[in-house]
Protein backbone atom coordinates (compact mmCIF):
# COMPACT_ATOMS: atom_id res chain seq x y z
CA UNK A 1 92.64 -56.24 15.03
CA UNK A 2 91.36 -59.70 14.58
CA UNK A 3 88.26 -60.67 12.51
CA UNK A 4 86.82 -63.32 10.52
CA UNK A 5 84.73 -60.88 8.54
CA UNK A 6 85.59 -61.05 5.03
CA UNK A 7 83.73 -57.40 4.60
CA UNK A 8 85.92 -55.87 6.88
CA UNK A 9 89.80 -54.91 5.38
CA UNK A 10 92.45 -52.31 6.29
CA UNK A 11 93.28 -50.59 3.56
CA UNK A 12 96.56 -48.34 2.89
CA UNK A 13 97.80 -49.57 5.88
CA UNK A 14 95.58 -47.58 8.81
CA UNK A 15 91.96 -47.15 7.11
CA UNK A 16 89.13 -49.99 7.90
CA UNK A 17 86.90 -50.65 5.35
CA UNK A 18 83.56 -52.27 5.63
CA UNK A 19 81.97 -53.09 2.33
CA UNK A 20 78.28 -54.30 1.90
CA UNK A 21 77.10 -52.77 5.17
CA UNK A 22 74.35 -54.29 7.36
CA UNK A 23 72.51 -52.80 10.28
CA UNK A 24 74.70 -54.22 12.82
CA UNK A 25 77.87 -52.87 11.54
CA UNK A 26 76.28 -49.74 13.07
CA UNK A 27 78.37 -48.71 16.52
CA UNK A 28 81.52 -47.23 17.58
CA UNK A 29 84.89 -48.04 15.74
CA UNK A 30 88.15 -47.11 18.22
CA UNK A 31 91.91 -46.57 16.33
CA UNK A 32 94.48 -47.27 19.12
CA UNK A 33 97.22 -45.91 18.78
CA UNK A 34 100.47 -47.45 20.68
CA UNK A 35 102.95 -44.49 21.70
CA UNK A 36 103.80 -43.17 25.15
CA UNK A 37 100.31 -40.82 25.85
CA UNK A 38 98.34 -44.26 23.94
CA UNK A 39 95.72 -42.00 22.33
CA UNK A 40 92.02 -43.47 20.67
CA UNK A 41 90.46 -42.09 18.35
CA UNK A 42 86.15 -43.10 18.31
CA UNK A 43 84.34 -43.04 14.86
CA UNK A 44 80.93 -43.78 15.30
CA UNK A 45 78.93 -45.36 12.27
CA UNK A 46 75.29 -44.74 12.15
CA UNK A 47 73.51 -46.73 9.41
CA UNK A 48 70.43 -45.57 7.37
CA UNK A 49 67.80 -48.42 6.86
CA UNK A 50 64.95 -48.09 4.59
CA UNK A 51 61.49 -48.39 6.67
CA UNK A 52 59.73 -51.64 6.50
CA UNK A 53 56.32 -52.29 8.42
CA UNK A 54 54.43 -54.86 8.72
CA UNK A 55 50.41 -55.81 10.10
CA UNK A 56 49.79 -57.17 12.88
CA UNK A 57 48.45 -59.93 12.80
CA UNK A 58 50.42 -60.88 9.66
CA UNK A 59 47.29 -62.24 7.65
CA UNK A 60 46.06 -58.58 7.91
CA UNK A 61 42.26 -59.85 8.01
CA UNK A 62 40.06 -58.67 11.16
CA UNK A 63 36.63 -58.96 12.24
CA UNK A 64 34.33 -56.97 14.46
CA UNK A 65 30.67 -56.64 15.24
CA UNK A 66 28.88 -53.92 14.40
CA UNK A 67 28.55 -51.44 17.77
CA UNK A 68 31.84 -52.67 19.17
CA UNK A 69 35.17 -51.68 19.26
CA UNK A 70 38.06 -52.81 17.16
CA UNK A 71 42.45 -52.12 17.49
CA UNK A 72 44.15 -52.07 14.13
CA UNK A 73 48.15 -52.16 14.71
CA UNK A 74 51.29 -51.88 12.92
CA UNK A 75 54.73 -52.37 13.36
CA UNK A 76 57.35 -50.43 11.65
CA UNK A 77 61.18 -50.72 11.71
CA UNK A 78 63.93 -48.70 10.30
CA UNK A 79 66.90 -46.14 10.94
CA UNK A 80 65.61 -43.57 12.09
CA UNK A 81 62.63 -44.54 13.94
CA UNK A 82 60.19 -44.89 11.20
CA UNK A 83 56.62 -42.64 11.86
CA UNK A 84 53.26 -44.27 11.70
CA UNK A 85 50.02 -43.19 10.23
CA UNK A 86 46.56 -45.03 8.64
CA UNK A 87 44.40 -43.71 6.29
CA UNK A 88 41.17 -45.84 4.64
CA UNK A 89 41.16 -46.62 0.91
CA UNK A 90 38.07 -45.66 -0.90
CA UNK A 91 35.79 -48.10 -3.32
CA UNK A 92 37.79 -46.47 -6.28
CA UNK A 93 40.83 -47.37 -4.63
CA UNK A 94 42.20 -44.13 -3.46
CA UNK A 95 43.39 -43.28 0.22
CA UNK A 96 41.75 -41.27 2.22
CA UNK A 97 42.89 -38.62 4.57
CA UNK A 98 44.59 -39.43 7.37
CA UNK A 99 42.60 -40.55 10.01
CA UNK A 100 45.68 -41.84 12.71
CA UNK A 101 49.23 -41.49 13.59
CA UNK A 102 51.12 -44.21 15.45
CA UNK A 103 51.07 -48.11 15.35
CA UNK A 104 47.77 -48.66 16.41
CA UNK A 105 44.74 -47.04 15.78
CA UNK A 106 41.28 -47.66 17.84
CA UNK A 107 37.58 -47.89 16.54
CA UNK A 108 35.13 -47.37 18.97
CA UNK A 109 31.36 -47.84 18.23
CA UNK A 110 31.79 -49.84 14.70
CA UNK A 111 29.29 -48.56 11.90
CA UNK A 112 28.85 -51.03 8.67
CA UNK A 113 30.27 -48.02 6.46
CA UNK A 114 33.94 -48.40 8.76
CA UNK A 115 34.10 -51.64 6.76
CA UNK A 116 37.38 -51.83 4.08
CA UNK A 117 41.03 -52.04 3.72
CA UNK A 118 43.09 -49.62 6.02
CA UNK A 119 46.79 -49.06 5.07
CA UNK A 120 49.29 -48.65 7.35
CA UNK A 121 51.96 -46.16 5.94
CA UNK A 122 55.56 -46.43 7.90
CA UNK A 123 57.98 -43.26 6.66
CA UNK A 124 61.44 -41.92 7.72
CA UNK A 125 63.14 -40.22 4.87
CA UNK A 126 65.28 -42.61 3.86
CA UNK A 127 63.74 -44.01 0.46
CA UNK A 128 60.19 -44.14 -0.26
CA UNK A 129 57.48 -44.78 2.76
CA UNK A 130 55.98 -48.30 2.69
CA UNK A 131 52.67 -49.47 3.59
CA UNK A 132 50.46 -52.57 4.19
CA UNK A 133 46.83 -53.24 4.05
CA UNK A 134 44.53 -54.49 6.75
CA UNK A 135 41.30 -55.49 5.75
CA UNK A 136 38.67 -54.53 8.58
CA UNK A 137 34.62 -56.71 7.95
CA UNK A 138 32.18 -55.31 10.21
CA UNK A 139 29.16 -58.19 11.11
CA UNK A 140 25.69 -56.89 11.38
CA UNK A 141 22.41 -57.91 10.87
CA UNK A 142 20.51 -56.73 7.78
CA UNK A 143 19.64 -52.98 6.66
CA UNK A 144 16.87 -53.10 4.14
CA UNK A 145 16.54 -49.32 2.29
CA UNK A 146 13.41 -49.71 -0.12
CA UNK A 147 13.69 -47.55 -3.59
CA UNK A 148 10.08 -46.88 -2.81
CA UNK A 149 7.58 -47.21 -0.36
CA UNK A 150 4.45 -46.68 -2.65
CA UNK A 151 4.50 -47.91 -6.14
CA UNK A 152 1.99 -46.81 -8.81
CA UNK A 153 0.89 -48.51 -11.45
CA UNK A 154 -1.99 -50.02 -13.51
CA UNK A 155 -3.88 -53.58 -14.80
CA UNK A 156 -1.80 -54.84 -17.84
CA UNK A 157 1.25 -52.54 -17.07
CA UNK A 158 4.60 -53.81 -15.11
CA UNK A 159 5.90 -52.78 -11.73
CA UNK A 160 9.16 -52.86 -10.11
CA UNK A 161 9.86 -53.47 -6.17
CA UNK A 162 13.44 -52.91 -4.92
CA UNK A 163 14.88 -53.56 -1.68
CA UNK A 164 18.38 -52.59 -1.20
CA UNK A 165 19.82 -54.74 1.60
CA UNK A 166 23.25 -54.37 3.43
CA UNK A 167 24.68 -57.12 5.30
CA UNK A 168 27.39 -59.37 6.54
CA UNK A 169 27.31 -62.38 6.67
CA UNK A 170 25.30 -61.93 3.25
CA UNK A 171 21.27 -62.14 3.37
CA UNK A 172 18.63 -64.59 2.31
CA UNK A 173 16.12 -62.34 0.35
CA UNK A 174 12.44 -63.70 0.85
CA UNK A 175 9.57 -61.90 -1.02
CA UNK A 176 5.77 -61.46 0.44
CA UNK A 177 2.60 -60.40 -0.81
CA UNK A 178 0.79 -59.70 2.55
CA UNK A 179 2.06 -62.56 4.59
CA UNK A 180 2.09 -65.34 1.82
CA UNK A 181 5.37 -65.95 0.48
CA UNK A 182 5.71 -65.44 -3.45
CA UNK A 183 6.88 -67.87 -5.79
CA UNK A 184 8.72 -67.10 -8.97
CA UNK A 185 6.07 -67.32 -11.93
CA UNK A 186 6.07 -66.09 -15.64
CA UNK A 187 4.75 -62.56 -14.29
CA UNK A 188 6.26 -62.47 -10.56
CA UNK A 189 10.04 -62.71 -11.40
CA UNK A 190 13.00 -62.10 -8.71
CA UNK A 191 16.53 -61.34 -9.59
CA UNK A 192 19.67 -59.38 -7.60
CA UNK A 193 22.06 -57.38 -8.57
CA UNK A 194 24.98 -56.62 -5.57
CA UNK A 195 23.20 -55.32 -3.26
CA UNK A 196 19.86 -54.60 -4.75
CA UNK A 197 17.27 -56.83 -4.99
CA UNK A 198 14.05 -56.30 -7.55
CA UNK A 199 10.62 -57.98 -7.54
CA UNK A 200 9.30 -57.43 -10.79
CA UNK A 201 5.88 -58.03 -11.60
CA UNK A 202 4.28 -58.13 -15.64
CA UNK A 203 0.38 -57.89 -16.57
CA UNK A 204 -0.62 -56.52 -13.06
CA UNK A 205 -3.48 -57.81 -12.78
CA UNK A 206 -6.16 -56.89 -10.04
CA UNK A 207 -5.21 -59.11 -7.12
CA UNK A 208 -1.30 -57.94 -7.55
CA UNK A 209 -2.60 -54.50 -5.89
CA UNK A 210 -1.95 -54.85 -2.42
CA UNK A 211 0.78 -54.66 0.39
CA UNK A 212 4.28 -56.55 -0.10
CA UNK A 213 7.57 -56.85 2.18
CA UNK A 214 11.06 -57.66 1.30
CA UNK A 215 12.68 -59.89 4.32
CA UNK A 216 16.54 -60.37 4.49
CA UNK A 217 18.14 -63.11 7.16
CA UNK A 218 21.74 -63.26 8.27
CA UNK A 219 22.91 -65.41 11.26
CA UNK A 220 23.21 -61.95 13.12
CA UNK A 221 19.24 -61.27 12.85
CA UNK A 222 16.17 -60.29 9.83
CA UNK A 223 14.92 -57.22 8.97
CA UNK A 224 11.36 -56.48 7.08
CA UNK A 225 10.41 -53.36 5.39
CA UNK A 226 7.06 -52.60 3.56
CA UNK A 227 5.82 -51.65 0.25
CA UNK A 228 2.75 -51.01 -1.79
CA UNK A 229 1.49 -51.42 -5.04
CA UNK A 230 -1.36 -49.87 -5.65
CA UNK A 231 -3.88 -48.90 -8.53
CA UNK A 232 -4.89 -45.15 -6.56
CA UNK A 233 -3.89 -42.31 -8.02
CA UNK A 234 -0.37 -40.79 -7.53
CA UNK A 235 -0.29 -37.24 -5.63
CA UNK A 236 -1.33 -34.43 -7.08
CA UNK A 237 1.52 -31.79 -8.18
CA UNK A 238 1.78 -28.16 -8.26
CA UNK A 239 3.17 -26.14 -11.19
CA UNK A 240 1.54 -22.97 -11.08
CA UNK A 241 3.65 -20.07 -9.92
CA UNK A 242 3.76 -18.80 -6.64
CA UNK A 243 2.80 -14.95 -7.00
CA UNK A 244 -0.44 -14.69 -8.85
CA UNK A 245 -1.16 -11.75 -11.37
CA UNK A 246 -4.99 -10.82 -10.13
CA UNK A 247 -6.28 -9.24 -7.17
CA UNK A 248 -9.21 -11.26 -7.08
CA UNK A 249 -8.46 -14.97 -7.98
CA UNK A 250 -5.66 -17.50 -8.62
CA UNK A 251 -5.43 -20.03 -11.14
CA UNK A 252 -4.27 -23.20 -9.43
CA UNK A 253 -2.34 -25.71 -12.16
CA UNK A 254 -1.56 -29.26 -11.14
CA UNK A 255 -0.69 -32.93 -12.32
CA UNK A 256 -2.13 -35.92 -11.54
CA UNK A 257 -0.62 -39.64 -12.33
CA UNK A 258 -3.52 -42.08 -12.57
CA UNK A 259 -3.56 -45.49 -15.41
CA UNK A 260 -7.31 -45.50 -15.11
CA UNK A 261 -9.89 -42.59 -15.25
CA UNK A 262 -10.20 -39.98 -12.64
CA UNK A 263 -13.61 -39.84 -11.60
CA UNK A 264 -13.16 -36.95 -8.91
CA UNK A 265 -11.04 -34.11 -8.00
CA UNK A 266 -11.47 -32.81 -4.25
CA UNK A 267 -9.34 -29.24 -3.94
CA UNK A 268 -9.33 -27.01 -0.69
CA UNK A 269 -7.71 -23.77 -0.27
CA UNK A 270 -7.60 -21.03 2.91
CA UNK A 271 -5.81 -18.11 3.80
CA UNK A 272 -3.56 -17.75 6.14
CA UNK A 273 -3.41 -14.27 8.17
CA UNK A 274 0.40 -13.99 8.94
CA UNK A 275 2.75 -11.43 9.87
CA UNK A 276 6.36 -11.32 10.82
CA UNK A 277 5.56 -13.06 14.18
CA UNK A 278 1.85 -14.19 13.98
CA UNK A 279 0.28 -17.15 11.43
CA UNK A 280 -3.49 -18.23 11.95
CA UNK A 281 -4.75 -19.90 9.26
CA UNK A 282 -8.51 -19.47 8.59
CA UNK A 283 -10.98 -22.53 7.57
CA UNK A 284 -10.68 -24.80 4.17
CA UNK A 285 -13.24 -23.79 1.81
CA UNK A 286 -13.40 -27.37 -0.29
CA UNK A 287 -14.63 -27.95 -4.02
CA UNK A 288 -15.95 -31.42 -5.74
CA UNK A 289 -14.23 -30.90 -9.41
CA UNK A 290 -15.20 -33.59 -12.23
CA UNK A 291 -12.16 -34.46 -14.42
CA UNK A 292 -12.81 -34.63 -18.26
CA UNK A 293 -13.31 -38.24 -19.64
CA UNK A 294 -10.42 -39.31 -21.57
CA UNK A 295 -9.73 -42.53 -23.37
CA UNK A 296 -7.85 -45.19 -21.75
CA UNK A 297 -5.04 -44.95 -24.54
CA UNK A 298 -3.92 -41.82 -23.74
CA UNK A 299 -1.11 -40.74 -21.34
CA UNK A 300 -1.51 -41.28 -17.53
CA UNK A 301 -0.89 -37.78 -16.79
CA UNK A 302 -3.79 -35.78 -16.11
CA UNK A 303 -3.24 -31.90 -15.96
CA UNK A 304 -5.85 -29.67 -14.42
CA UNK A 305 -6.79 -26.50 -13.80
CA UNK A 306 -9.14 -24.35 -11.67
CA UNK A 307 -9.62 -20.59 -11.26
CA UNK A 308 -9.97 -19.78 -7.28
CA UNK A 309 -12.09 -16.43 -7.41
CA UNK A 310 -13.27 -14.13 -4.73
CA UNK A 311 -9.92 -13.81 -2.80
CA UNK A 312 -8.51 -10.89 -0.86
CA UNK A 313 -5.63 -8.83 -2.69
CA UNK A 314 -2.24 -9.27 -1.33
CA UNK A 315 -3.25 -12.13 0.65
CA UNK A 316 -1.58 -15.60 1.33
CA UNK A 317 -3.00 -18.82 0.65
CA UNK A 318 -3.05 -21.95 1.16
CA UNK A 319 -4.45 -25.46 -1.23
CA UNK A 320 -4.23 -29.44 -1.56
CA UNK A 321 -5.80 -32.17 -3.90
CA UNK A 322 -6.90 -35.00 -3.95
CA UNK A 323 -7.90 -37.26 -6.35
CA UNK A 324 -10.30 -40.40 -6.66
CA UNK A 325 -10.23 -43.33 -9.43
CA UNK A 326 -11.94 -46.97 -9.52
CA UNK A 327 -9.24 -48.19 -7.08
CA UNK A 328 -9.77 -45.46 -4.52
CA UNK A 329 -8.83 -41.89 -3.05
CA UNK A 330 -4.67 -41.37 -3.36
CA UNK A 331 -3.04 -39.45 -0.85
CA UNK A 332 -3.68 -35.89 0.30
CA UNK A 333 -1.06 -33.47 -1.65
CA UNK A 334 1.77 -31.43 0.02
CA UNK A 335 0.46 -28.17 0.97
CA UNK A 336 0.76 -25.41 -2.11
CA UNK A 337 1.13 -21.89 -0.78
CA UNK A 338 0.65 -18.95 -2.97
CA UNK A 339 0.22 -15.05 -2.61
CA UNK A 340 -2.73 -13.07 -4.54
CA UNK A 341 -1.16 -9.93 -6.28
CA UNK A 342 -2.20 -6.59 -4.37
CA UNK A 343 -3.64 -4.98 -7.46
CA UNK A 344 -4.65 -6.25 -11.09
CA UNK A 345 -1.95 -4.36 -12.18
CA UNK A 346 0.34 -5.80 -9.62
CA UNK A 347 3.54 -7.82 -11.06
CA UNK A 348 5.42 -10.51 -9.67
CA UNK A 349 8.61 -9.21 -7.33
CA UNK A 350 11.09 -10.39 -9.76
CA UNK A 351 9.59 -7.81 -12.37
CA UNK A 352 9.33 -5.60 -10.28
CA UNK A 353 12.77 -5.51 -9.51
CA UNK A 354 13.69 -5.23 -13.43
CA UNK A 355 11.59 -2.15 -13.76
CA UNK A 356 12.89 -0.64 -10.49
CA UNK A 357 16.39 -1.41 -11.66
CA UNK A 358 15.52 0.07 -15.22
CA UNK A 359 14.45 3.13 -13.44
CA UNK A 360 17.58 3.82 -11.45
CA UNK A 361 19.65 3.38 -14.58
CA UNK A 362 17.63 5.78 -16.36
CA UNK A 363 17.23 8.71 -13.53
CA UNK A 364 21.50 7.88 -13.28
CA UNK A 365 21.70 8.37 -16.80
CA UNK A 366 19.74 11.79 -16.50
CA UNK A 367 21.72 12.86 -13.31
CA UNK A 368 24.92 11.83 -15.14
CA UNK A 369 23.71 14.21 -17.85
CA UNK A 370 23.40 17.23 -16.11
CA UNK A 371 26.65 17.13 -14.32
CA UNK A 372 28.58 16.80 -17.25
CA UNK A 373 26.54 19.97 -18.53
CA UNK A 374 27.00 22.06 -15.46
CA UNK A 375 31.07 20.77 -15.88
CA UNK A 376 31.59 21.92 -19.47
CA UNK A 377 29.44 25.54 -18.53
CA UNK A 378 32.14 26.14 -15.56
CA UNK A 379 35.17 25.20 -17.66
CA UNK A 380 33.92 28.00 -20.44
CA UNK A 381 33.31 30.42 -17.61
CA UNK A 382 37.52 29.62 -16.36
CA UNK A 383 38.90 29.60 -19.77
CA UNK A 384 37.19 33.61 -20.43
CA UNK A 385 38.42 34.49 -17.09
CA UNK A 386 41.96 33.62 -17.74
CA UNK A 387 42.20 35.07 -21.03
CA UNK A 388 40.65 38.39 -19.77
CA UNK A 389 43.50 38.23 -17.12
CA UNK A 390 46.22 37.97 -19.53
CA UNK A 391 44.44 40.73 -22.06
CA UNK A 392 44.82 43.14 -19.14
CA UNK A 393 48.36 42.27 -18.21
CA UNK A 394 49.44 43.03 -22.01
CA UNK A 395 48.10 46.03 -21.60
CA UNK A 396 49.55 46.73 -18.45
CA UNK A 397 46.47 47.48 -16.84
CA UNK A 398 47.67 45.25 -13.73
């Protein structure tokens, strides 16, 4: 044997030894051996390697527009074959499931949420599995979510007017009362926070009421969306329950946000004839209600109530509100729905299902009672019979 390598030594006189091994030392060794039959003998080496991967391309930084398609790949090495699979790290850091196995994996359709760092994990037993992260941006043109669409609020009080906007490249954030731009001012004052961007306005003052939009540019596009501050009342809310405890009436309870006065309360009810596969609902009956005058210092919550008389026992019904101040009529209510009890002494189901369930435990109790009578009556009746028995076997009366 001839070799330059300074790793490689025969020890004891037939024995190689290869110290420090590399991946190429991997292969087949052959012993000669010089007699008349010149026999080899083949040891084959096989050497374990560690996996190592790496991302392609190296910088690990892609970009794709949103609605397109994007190809994330890896490249992993090792002895054995390393496998391949991605997951997505969340914004706490933490992987995800997997969502791939192999060296690449393909995006189709791009949403701005598949924007983040992928890792690529490369694993083949020997050691610990390796990975390397690719971060994927996703380009779009803004996505303005407002916090609200309708804002309530009153002269001398403060409002606040978010837009949350999602974009990259990052958005310009313009703010418009009707179509006028608005200028930062003691009262009007802008300021951002990540994503979320807040117009807030101090000592509303008449002419602040009105319609505003929050605009956001990008090179990829702008997006608008629509808000309004307003002085109206807020909608009218419903706590009263939903089974009623008359047969003839219903006491309707509801809420009413308003910074000035109400002057008027406008309520309509019907009923609705239903069945299991039949609804009609008859005609609003509708009722002009005058709030009580209260003084402007006290809380903007108005609760009122009104007694709807006359109805039909056990029947379903339907009501809304709406309210009027100085500013204006607010919004028609979500529809309340509530059931008239079937007699004045009716109670509501849930009740009724306490008093039913009482009732059962009591008539078990009673039946319990009795069979344990009727059980310790038979076991006297067993106990005379068997001691009459042996009485007459004493006596040899058979």
């Amino acid at each position: 044997m001839v070799t330059r390598d300074e790793r490689i030594r025969l020890i004891e006189g037939y024995n190689l030894e290869i110290s420090d091994l590399e991946p190429q030392d991997a292969g087949d060794y052959v012993c000669q051996i010089s007699d008349k039959v010149n026999r080899d003998q083949v040891h084959t080496v096989e050497i374990l390697v560690p996996p190592s991967v790496r991302a392609i391309p190296t910088s690990g930084q892609l970009q794709a527009r949103k609605g397109g398609p994007i190809t994330l790949e890896c490249k992993g090495s090792g002895n054995p074959v390393p496998s391949i699979y991605w997951t997505k790290k969340s914004g706490a850091g933490k992987s995800s499931a997997r969502i791939g196995d192999g060296p690449i994996l393909s995006l189709d359709k791009l949403e701005r949420q598949q924007a983040g760092v992928y890792q690529c994990t490369a694993d083949n037993g020997v050691g610990d599995p390796v990975t390397v992260d690719m971060r994927l941006d996703v380009l779009y043109p803004p996505d303005i979510q407002v916090e609200k669409s309708w804002i309530h609020s009153g002269e001398g009080f403060e409002a606040k007017l978010v837009c949350i906007v999602y974009a990259d490249p990052v958005a310009t954030i313009s703010w418009y009362q009707n179509s006028f731009p608005i200028q930062t001012t003691d009262r009007r004052i802008m300021s951002t926070r990540n994503n979320r961007h807040t117009l807030t306005i101090r000592h509303i003052q008449q002419e602040d009421f009105g319609n505003y939009s929050c605009v956001a540019d990008n090179s990829l596009g702008r997006s608008r969306k629509y808000m309004e501050l307003s002085g109206r009342p807020g909608p009218a809310e419903f706590y009263s329950p939903k089974w009623g405890r008359s047969s003839d009436s219903y006491n309707l309870t509801w809420k009413i946000d308003s910074y000035p006065p109400l002057e008027e309360v406008r309520l309509l009810y019907r009923r609705v004839l239903m069945n299991d596969t039949f609804q009609q609902p008859g005609r609003w009956h509708d009722f002009i209600l005058t709030p009580e005058h209260r003084p402007a210092t006290e809380p903007l919550t108005h609760i009122m109530s009104y007694t709807i008389k006359n109805l039909h026992p056990g029947a379903y019904y339907e009501a809304i509100v709406q309210a009027k101040n100085r500013y204006g009529w607010n919004e028609v209510s979500d529809i309340f729905q509530f059931i008239v009890a079937s007699s004045s002494i009716d109670i509501a189901p849930e009740d009724a299902e306490v008093v039913a369930s009482s009732k059962s435990r009591s008539n078990s109790g009673a039946i319990n009672d009795l069979h344990s009578a009727l059980f310790h009556f038979l076991l006297l009746i067993v106990v005379a019979l068997n001691n009459c028995r042996r009485e007459r076997l004493r006596l040899g009366l058979g």
